[in-house]
Protein backbone atom coordinates (compact mmCIF):
# COMPACT_ATOMS: atom_id res chain seq x y z
CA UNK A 1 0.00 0.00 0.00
CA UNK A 2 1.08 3.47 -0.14
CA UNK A 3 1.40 5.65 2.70
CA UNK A 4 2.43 9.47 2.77
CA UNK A 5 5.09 10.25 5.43
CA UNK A 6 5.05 13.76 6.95
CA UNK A 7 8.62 15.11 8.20
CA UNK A 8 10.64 12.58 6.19
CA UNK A 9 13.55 13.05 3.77
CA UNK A 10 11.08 11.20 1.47
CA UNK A 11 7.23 12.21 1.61
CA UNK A 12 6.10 8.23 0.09
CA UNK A 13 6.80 4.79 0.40
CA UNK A 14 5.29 2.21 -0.93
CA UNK A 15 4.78 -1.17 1.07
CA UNK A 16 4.26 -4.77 -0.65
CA UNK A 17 0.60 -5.41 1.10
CA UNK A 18 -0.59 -7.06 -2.33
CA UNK A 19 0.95 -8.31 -5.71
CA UNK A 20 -0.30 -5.20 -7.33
CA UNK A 21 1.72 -3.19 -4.88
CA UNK A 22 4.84 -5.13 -5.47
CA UNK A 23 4.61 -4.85 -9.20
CA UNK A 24 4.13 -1.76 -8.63
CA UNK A 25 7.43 -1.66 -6.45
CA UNK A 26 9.47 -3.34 -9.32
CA UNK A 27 8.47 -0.83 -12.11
CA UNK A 28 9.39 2.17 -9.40
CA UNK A 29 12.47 0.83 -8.58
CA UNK A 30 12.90 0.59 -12.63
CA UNK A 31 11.70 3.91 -13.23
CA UNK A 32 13.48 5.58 -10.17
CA UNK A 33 16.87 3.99 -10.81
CA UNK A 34 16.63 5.33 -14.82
CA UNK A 35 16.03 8.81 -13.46
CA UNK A 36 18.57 8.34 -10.53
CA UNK A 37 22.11 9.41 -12.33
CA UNK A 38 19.93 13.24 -13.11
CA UNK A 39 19.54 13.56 -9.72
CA UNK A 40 16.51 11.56 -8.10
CA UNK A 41 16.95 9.64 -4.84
CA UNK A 42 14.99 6.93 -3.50
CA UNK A 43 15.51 4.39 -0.73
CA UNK A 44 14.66 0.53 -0.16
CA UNK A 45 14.25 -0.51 3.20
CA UNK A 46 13.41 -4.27 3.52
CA UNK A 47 9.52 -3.78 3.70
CA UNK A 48 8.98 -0.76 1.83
CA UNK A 49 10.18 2.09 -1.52
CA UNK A 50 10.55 5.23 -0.46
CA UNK A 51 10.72 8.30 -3.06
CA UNK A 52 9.77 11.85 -3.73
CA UNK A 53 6.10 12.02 -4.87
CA UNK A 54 7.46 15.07 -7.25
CA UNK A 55 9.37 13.49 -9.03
CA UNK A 56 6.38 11.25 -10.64
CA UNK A 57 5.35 13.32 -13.44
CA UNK A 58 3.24 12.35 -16.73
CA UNK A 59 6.59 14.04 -19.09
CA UNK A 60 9.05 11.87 -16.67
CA UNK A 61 6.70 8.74 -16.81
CA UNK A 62 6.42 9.07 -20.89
CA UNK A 63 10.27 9.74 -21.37
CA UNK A 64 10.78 6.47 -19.32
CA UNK A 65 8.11 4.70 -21.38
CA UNK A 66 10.31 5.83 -24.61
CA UNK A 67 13.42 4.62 -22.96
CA UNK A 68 11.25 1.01 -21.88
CA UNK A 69 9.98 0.33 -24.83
CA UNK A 70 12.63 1.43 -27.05
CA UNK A 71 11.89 -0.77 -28.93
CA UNK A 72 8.93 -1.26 -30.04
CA UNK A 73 7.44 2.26 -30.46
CA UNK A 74 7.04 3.01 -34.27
CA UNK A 75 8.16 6.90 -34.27
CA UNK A 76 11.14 5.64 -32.75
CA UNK A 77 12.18 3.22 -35.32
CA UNK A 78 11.33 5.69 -38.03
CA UNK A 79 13.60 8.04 -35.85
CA UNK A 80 16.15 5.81 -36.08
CA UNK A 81 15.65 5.50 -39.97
CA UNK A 82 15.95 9.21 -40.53
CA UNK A 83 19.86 8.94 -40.26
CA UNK A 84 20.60 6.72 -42.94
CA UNK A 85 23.24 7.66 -45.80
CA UNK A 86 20.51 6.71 -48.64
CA UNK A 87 17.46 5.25 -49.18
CA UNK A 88 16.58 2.16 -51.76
CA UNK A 89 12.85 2.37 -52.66
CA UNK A 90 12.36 -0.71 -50.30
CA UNK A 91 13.25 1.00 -47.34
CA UNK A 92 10.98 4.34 -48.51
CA UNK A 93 8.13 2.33 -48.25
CA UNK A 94 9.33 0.79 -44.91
CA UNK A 95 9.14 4.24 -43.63
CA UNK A 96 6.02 5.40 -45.42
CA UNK A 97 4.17 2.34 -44.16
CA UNK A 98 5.55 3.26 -40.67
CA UNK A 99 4.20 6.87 -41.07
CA UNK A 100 0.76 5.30 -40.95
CA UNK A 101 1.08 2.34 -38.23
CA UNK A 102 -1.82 3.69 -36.25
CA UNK A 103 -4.52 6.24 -35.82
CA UNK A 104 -1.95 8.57 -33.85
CA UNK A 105 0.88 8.23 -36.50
CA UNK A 106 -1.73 8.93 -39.25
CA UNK A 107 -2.94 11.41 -37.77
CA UNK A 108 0.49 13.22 -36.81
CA UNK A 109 2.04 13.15 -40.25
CA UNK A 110 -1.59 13.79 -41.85
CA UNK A 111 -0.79 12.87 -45.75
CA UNK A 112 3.30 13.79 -45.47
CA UNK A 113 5.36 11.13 -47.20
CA UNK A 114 8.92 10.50 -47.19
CA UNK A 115 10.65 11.04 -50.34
CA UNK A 116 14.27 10.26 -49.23
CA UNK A 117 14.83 13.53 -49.04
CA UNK A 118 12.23 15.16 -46.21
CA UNK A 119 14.10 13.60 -43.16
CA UNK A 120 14.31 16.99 -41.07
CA UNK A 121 10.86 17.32 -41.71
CA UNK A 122 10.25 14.29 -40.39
CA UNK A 123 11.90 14.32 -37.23
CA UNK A 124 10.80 17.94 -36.46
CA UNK A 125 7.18 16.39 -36.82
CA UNK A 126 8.38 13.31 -34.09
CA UNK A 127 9.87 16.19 -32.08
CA UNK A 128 6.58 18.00 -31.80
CA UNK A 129 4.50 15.36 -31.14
CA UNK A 130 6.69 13.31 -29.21
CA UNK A 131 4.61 13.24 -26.05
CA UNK A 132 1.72 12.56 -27.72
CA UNK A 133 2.73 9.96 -30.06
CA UNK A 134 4.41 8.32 -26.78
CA UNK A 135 1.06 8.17 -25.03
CA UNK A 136 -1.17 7.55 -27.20
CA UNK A 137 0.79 4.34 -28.85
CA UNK A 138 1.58 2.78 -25.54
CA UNK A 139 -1.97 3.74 -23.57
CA UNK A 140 -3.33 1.41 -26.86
CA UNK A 141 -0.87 -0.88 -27.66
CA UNK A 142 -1.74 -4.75 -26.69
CA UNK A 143 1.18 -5.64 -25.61
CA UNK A 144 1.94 -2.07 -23.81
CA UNK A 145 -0.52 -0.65 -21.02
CA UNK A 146 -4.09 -2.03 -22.94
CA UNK A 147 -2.84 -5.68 -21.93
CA UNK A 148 -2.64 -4.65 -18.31
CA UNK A 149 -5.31 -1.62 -17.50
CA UNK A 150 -8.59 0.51 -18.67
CA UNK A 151 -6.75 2.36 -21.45
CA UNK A 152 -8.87 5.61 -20.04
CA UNK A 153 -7.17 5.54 -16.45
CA UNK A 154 -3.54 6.40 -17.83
CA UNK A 155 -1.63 8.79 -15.93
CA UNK A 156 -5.24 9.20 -13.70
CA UNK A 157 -5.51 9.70 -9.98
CA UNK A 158 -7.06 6.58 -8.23
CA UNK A 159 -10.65 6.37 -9.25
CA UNK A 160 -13.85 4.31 -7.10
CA UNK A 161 -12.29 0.90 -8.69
CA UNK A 162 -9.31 -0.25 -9.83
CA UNK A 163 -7.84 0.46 -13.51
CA UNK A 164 -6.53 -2.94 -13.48
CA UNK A 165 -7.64 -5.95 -16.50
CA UNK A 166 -10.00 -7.91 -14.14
CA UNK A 167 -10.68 -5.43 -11.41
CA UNK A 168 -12.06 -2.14 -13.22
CA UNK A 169 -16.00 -2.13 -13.84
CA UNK A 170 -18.07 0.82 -14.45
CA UNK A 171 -18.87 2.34 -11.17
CA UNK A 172 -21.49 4.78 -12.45
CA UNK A 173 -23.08 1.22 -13.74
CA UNK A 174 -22.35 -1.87 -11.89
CA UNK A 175 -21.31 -0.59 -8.79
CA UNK A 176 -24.46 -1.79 -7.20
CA UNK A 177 -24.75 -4.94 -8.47
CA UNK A 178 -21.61 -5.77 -7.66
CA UNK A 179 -22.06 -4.06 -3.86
CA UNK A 180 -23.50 -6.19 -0.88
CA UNK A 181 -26.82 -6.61 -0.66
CA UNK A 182 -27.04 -3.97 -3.66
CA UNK A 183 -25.95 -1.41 -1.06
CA UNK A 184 -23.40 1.11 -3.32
CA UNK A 185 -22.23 2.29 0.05
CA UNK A 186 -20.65 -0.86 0.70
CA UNK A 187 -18.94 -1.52 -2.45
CA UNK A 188 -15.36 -1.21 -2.12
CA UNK A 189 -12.22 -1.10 -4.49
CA UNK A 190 -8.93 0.23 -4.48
CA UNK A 191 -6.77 2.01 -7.15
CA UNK A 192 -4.07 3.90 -7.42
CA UNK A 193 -1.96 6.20 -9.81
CA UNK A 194 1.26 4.33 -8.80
CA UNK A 195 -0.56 0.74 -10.56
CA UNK A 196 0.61 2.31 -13.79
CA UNK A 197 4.22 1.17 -12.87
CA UNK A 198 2.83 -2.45 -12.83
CA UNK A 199 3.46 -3.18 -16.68
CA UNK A 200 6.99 -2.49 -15.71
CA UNK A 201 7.00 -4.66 -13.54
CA UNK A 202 6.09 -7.91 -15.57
CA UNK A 203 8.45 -9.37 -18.31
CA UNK A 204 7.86 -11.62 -21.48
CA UNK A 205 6.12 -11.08 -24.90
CA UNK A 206 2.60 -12.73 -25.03
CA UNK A 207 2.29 -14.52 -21.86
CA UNK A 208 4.30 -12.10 -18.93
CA UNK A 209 5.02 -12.66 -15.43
CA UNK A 210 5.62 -11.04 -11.89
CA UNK A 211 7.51 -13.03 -9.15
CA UNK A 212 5.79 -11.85 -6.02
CA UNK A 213 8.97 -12.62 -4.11
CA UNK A 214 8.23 -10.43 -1.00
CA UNK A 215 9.83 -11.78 1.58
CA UNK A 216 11.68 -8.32 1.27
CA UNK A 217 11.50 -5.76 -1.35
CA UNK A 218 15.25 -5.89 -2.72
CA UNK A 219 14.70 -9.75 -3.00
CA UNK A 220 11.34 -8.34 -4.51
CA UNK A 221 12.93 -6.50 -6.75
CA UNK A 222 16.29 -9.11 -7.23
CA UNK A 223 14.07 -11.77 -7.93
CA UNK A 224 12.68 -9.91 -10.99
CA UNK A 225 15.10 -8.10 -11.97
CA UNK A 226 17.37 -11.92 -12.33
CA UNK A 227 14.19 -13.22 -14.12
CA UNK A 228 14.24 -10.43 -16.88
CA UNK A 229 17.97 -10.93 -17.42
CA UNK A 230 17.32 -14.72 -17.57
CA UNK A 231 14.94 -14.34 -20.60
CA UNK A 232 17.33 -11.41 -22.37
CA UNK A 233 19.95 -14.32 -21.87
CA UNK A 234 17.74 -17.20 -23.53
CA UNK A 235 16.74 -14.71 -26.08
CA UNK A 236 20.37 -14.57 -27.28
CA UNK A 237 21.22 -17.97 -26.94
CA UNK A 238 18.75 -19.28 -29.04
CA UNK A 239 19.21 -16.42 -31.32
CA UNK A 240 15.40 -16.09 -31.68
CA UNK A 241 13.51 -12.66 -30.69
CA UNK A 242 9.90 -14.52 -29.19
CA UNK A 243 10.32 -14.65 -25.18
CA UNK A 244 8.70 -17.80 -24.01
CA UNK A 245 9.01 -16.66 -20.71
CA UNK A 246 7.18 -19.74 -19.31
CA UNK A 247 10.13 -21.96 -20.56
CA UNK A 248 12.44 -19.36 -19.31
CA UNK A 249 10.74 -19.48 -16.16
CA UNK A 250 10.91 -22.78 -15.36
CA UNK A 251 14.11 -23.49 -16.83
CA UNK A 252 15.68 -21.22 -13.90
CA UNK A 253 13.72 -22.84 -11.32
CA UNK A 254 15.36 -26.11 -12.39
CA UNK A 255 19.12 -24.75 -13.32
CA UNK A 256 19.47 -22.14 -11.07
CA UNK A 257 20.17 -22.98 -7.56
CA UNK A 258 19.57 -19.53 -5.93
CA UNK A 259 16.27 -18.70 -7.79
CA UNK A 260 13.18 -19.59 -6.02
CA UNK A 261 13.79 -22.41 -4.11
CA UNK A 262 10.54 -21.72 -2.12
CA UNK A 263 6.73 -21.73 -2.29
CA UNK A 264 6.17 -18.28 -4.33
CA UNK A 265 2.93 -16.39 -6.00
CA UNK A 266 3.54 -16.10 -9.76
CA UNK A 267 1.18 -13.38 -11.51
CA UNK A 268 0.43 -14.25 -14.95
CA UNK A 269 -1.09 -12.09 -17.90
CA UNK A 270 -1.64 -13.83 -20.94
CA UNK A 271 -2.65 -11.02 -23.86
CA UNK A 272 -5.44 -13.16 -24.68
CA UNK A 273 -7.07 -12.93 -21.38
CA UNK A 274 -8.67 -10.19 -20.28
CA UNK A 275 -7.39 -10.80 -16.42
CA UNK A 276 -4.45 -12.12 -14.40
CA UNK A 277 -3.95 -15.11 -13.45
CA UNK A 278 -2.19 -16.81 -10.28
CA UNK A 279 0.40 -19.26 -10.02
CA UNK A 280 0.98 -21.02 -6.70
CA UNK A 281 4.19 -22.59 -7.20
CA UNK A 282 4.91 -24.77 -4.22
CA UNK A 283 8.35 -26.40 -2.69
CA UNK A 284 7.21 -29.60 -3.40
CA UNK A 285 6.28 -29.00 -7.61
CA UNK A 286 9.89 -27.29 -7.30
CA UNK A 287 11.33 -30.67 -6.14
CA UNK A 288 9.66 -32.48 -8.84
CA UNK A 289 11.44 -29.74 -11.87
CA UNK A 290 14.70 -30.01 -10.27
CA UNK A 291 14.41 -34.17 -9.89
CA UNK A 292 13.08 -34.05 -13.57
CA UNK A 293 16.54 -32.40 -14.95
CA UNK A 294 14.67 -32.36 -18.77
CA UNK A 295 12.06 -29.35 -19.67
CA UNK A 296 12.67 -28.67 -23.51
CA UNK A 297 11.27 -31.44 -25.03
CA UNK A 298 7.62 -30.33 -24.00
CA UNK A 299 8.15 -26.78 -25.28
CA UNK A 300 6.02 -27.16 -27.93
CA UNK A 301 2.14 -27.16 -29.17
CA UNK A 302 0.54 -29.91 -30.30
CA UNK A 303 -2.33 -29.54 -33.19
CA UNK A 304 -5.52 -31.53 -32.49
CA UNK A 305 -7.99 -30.27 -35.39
CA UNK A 306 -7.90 -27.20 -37.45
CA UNK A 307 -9.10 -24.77 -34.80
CA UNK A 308 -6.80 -26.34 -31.23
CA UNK A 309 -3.43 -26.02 -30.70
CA UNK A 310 -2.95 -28.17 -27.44
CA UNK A 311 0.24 -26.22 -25.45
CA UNK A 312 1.75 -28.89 -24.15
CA UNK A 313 4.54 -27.19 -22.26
CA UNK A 314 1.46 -25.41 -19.92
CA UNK A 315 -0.22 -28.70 -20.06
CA UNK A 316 2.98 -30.29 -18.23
CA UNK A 317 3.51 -27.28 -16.01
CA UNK A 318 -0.37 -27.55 -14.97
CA UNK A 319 0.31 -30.99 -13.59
CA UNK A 320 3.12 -30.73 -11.31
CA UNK A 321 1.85 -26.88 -10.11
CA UNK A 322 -1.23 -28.80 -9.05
CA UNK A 323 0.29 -31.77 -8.41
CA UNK A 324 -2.28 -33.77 -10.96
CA UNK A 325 -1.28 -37.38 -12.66
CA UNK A 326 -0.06 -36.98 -16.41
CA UNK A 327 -2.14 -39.67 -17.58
CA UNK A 328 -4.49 -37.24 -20.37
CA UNK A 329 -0.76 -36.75 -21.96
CA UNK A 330 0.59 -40.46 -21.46
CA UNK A 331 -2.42 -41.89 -23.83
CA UNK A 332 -2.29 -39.18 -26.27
CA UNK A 333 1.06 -39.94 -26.87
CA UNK A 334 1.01 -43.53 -26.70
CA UNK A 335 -1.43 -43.49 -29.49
CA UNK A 336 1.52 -41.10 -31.31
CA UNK A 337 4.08 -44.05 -30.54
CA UNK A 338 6.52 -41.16 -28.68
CA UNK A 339 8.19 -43.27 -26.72
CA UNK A 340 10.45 -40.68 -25.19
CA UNK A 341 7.86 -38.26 -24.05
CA UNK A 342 5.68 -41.05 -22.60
CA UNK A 343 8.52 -42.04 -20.14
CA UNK A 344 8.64 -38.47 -18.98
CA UNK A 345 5.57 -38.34 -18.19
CA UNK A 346 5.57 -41.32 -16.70
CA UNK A 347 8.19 -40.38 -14.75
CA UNK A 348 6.25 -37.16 -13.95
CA UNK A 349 3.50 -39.17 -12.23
CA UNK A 350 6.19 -41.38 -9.92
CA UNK A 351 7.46 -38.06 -8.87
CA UNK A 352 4.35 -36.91 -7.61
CA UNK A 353 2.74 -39.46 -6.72
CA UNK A 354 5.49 -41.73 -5.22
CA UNK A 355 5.26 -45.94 -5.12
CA UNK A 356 8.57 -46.50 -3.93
CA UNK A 357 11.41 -49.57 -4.58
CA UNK A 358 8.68 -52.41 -5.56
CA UNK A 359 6.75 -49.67 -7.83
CA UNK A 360 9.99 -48.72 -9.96
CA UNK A 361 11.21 -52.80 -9.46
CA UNK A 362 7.63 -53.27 -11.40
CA UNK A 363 8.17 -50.94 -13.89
CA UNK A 364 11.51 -52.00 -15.06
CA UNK A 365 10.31 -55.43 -15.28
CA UNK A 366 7.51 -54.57 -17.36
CA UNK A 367 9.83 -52.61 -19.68
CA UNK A 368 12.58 -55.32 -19.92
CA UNK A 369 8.95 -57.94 -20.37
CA UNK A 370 7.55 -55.28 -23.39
CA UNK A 371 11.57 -55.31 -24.97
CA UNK A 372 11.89 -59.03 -24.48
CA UNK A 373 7.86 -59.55 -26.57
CA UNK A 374 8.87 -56.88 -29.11
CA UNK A 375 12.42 -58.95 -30.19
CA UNK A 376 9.83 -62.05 -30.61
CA UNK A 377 6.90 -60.91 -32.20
CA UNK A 378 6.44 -59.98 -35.84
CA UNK A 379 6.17 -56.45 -36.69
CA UNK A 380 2.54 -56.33 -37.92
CA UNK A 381 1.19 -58.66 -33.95
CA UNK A 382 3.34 -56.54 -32.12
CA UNK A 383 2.15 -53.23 -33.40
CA UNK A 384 -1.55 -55.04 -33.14
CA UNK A 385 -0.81 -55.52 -29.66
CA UNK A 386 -0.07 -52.36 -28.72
CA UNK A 387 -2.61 -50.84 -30.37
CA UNK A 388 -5.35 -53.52 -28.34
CA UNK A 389 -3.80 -52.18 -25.24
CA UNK A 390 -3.64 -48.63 -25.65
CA UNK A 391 -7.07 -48.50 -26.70
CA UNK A 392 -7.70 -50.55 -23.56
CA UNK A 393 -5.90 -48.06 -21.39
CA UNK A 394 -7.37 -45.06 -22.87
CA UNK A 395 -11.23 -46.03 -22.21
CA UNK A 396 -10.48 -47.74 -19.09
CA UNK A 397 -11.26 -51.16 -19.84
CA UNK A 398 -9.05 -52.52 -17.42
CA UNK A 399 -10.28 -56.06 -17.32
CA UNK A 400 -9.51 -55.61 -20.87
CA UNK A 401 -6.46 -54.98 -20.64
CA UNK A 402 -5.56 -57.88 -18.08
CA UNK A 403 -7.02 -59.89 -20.48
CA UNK A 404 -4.73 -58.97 -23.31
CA UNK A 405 -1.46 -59.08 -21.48
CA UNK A 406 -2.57 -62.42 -20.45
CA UNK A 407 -3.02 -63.48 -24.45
CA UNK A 408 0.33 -61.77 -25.07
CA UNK A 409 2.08 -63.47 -22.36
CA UNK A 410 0.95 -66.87 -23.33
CA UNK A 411 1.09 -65.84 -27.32
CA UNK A 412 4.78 -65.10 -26.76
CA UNK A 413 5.97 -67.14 -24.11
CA UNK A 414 7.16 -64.51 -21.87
CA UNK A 415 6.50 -64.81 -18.37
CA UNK A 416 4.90 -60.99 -17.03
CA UNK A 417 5.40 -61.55 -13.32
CA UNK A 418 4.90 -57.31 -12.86
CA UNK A 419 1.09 -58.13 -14.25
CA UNK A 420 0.41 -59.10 -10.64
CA UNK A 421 0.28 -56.00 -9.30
CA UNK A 422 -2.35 -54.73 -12.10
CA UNK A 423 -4.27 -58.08 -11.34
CA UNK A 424 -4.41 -56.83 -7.53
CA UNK A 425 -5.16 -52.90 -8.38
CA UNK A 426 -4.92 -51.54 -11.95
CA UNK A 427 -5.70 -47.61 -11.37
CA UNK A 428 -3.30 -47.66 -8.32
CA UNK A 429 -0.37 -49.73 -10.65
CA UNK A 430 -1.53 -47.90 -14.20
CA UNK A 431 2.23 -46.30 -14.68
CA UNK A 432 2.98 -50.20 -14.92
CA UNK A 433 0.95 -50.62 -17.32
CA UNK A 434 1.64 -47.24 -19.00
CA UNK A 435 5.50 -48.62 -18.62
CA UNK A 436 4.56 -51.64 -20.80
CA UNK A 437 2.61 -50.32 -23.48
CA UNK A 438 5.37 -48.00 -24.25
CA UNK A 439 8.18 -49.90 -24.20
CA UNK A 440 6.34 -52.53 -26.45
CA UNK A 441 7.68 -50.68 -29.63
CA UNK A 442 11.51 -51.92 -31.80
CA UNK A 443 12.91 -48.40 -32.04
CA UNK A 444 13.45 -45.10 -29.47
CA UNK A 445 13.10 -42.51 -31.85
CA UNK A 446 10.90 -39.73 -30.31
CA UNK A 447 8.27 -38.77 -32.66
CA UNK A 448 6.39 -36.20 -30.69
CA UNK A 449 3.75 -35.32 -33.30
């Protein structure tokens, strides 16, 4: 929350009560330290910011916002165009189709072209309107301040609800059916000038994140500050300009032994959505990334019909936040004959759900059983085999099922002593089972479409 200090060296500070706060905190802190070699101060204490409310101005906010989004602002690249040597008549157009990227840039440079030859005219037109052209393209952009607040609150003093995507309604209209027993006087919201820091505070392209790290506000602000230089890093490694910061995220939870080793809140804010999302990311689904060691191989979507993408990296990630058995992506994949995949997810499941020495004791006897059947059996029965007991699997037939191994057992006289245990309890024993079907195949190649 904020609170206004009276007889301070500093007349604000703001305190991490909520995650909007410390978002908030991290874009000040961003904002604060890019002003702080022309003379602004600021202090962090271990629960709080503390700062000059002066110093927050809508010309100091937008010249940051220039400087932020760098870039990604159109006038800017077309700045940075105006200083070339020459011009080829591809790069004219470039810049004329840049001249009308939006509504403000259209209506800026009206019907003024570039001719190759006009570039002082150009930039005196960017000078002018530089202010406006800042605001107006980041107040609307989807990826600027429209994916996170009511593109009407910029810059605004805190209103009767909160600018935020997800929090803001109407007051004038919904505030009392939203209110307690339709009583207006009891509605209640809170908002605040200083939530316009909070896209600052979030990094990634489509999907971004905040690390509500508060156990102090430097490790607040650490935490994030690590996490945006993580993705800058993977962004040049890879060589690639998209920021998957989901991978990236979870990537340094499992390779970096000083990042969030602890039970943390993870805002999310897909542009797709119009609201956050939370993240609980426990200790234990920690344990279970670090024990896995592998997270590329499910960084990718999977297509189902013309109109579904299935993201099967989030899919994954779903399951061990919440702790939930993998078995939806084991029999897809089985039926895609990924053999690879299907033992991580296997392997998924015996993380969370444990079984101990005589459940992994099963499991390598079924695979060393499924290896021993496939060296026997003819291509076309073994593939007809597998195919029986997938589809088993899948619709939970598992009397089924039993009943196939059984034929298969006696079919290629190869004793299955780890069927017991699915003979006892199937659903309790499936990753057996799963163990089985999957190895039951002459090749490893992973074929994960």
């Amino acid at each position: 929350m904020k609170v206004v200090l009276d007889g301070e060296k500093f007349d604000t500070k703001v305190e991490a009560s909520d995650w909007r706060y410390s978002a908030a905190i991290v874009g000040l802190y961003k904002y604060l330290g890019f002003y702080g070699e022309k003379g602004i101060d600021f202090e962090i204490s271990d629960d709080a910011i503390k700062f000059h409310s002066s110093d927050i101005t809508e010309d100091k906010y937008l010249e940051f916002v220039e400087h932020y989004y760098d870039d990604e602002l159109q006038h800017k690249k077309i700045e940075r165009m105006m200083y070339l040597d020459e011009y080829s008549d591809d790069q004219i157009k470039i810049i004329n189709e840049l001249l009308r990227g939006n509504s403000i840039l259209k209506k800026t440079f009206g019907k003024k072209k570039f001719d190759g030859t006009n570039q002082k005219e150009i930039l005196n037109l960017i000078k002018e309107n530089r202010g406006t052209l800042i605001k107006e393209t980041y107040r609307n952009k989807s990826n600027m301040y429209a994916n996170f607040a009511n593109t009407g609150q910029l810059l605004k003093e805190g209103k009767s609800c909160c600018r935020l995507c997800g929090y803001y309604v109407n007051g004038g209209k919904k505030s009392k059916a939203i209110s307690y027993n339709f009583d207006t006087n009891t509605f209640v919201a809170q908002d605040d000038i200083l939530f316009d820091f909070i896209p600052f505070g979030f990094s990634g392209d489509r999907e971004v994140f905040f690390i509500n790290d508060n156990f102090s506000v430097e490790q607040l602000i650490n935490t994030n500050i690590d996490f945006e230089r993580f993705i800058k890093e993977e962004i040049t490694i890879s060589e690639k300009k998209s920021k998957d910061a989901r991978k990236v995220l979870f990537q340094s939870i499992q390779t970096t032994a000083d990042f969030l080793d602890y039970d943390v809140e993870v805002i999310v804010k897909n542009r797709e959505m119009a609201f956050f999302e939370t993240l609980y990311i426990r200790k234990e689904s920690i344990d279970i990334l670090k024990e896995l060691k592998v997270y590329e191989p499910f960084c990718f979507s999977l297509k189902i019909n013309d109109n579904y993408y299935m993201n099967i990296q989030k899919k994954v990630i779903d399951c061990i936040l919440n702790l939930i058995r993998t078995d939806e992506l084991i029999e897809l994949f089985l039926k895609r004959d990924s053999e690879y995949l299907v033992s991580q997810f296997i392997k998924i499941n015996q993380l969370i759900c444990g079984g101990g020495e005589e459940m992994k004791q099963s499991m390598r006897g079924a695979y060393a059983c499924a290896k021993e059947v496939a060296k026997k059996l003819p291509e076309n029965k073994r593939e007809s085999y597998r195919q029986k007991l997938t589809s088993a699997i899948v619709f939970k037939d598992y009397d089924r099922c039993c009943l196939i191994l059984l034929q298969l057992s006696n079919y290629s006289d190869v004793k299955f002593d780890f069927a017991y245990s699915l003979f006892e309890d199937f659903e309790a024993n499936k990753d057996i089972a799963y163990t089985f079907i999957n190895a039951l195949t002459k090749d490893k190649e992973n074929r994960a479409n």
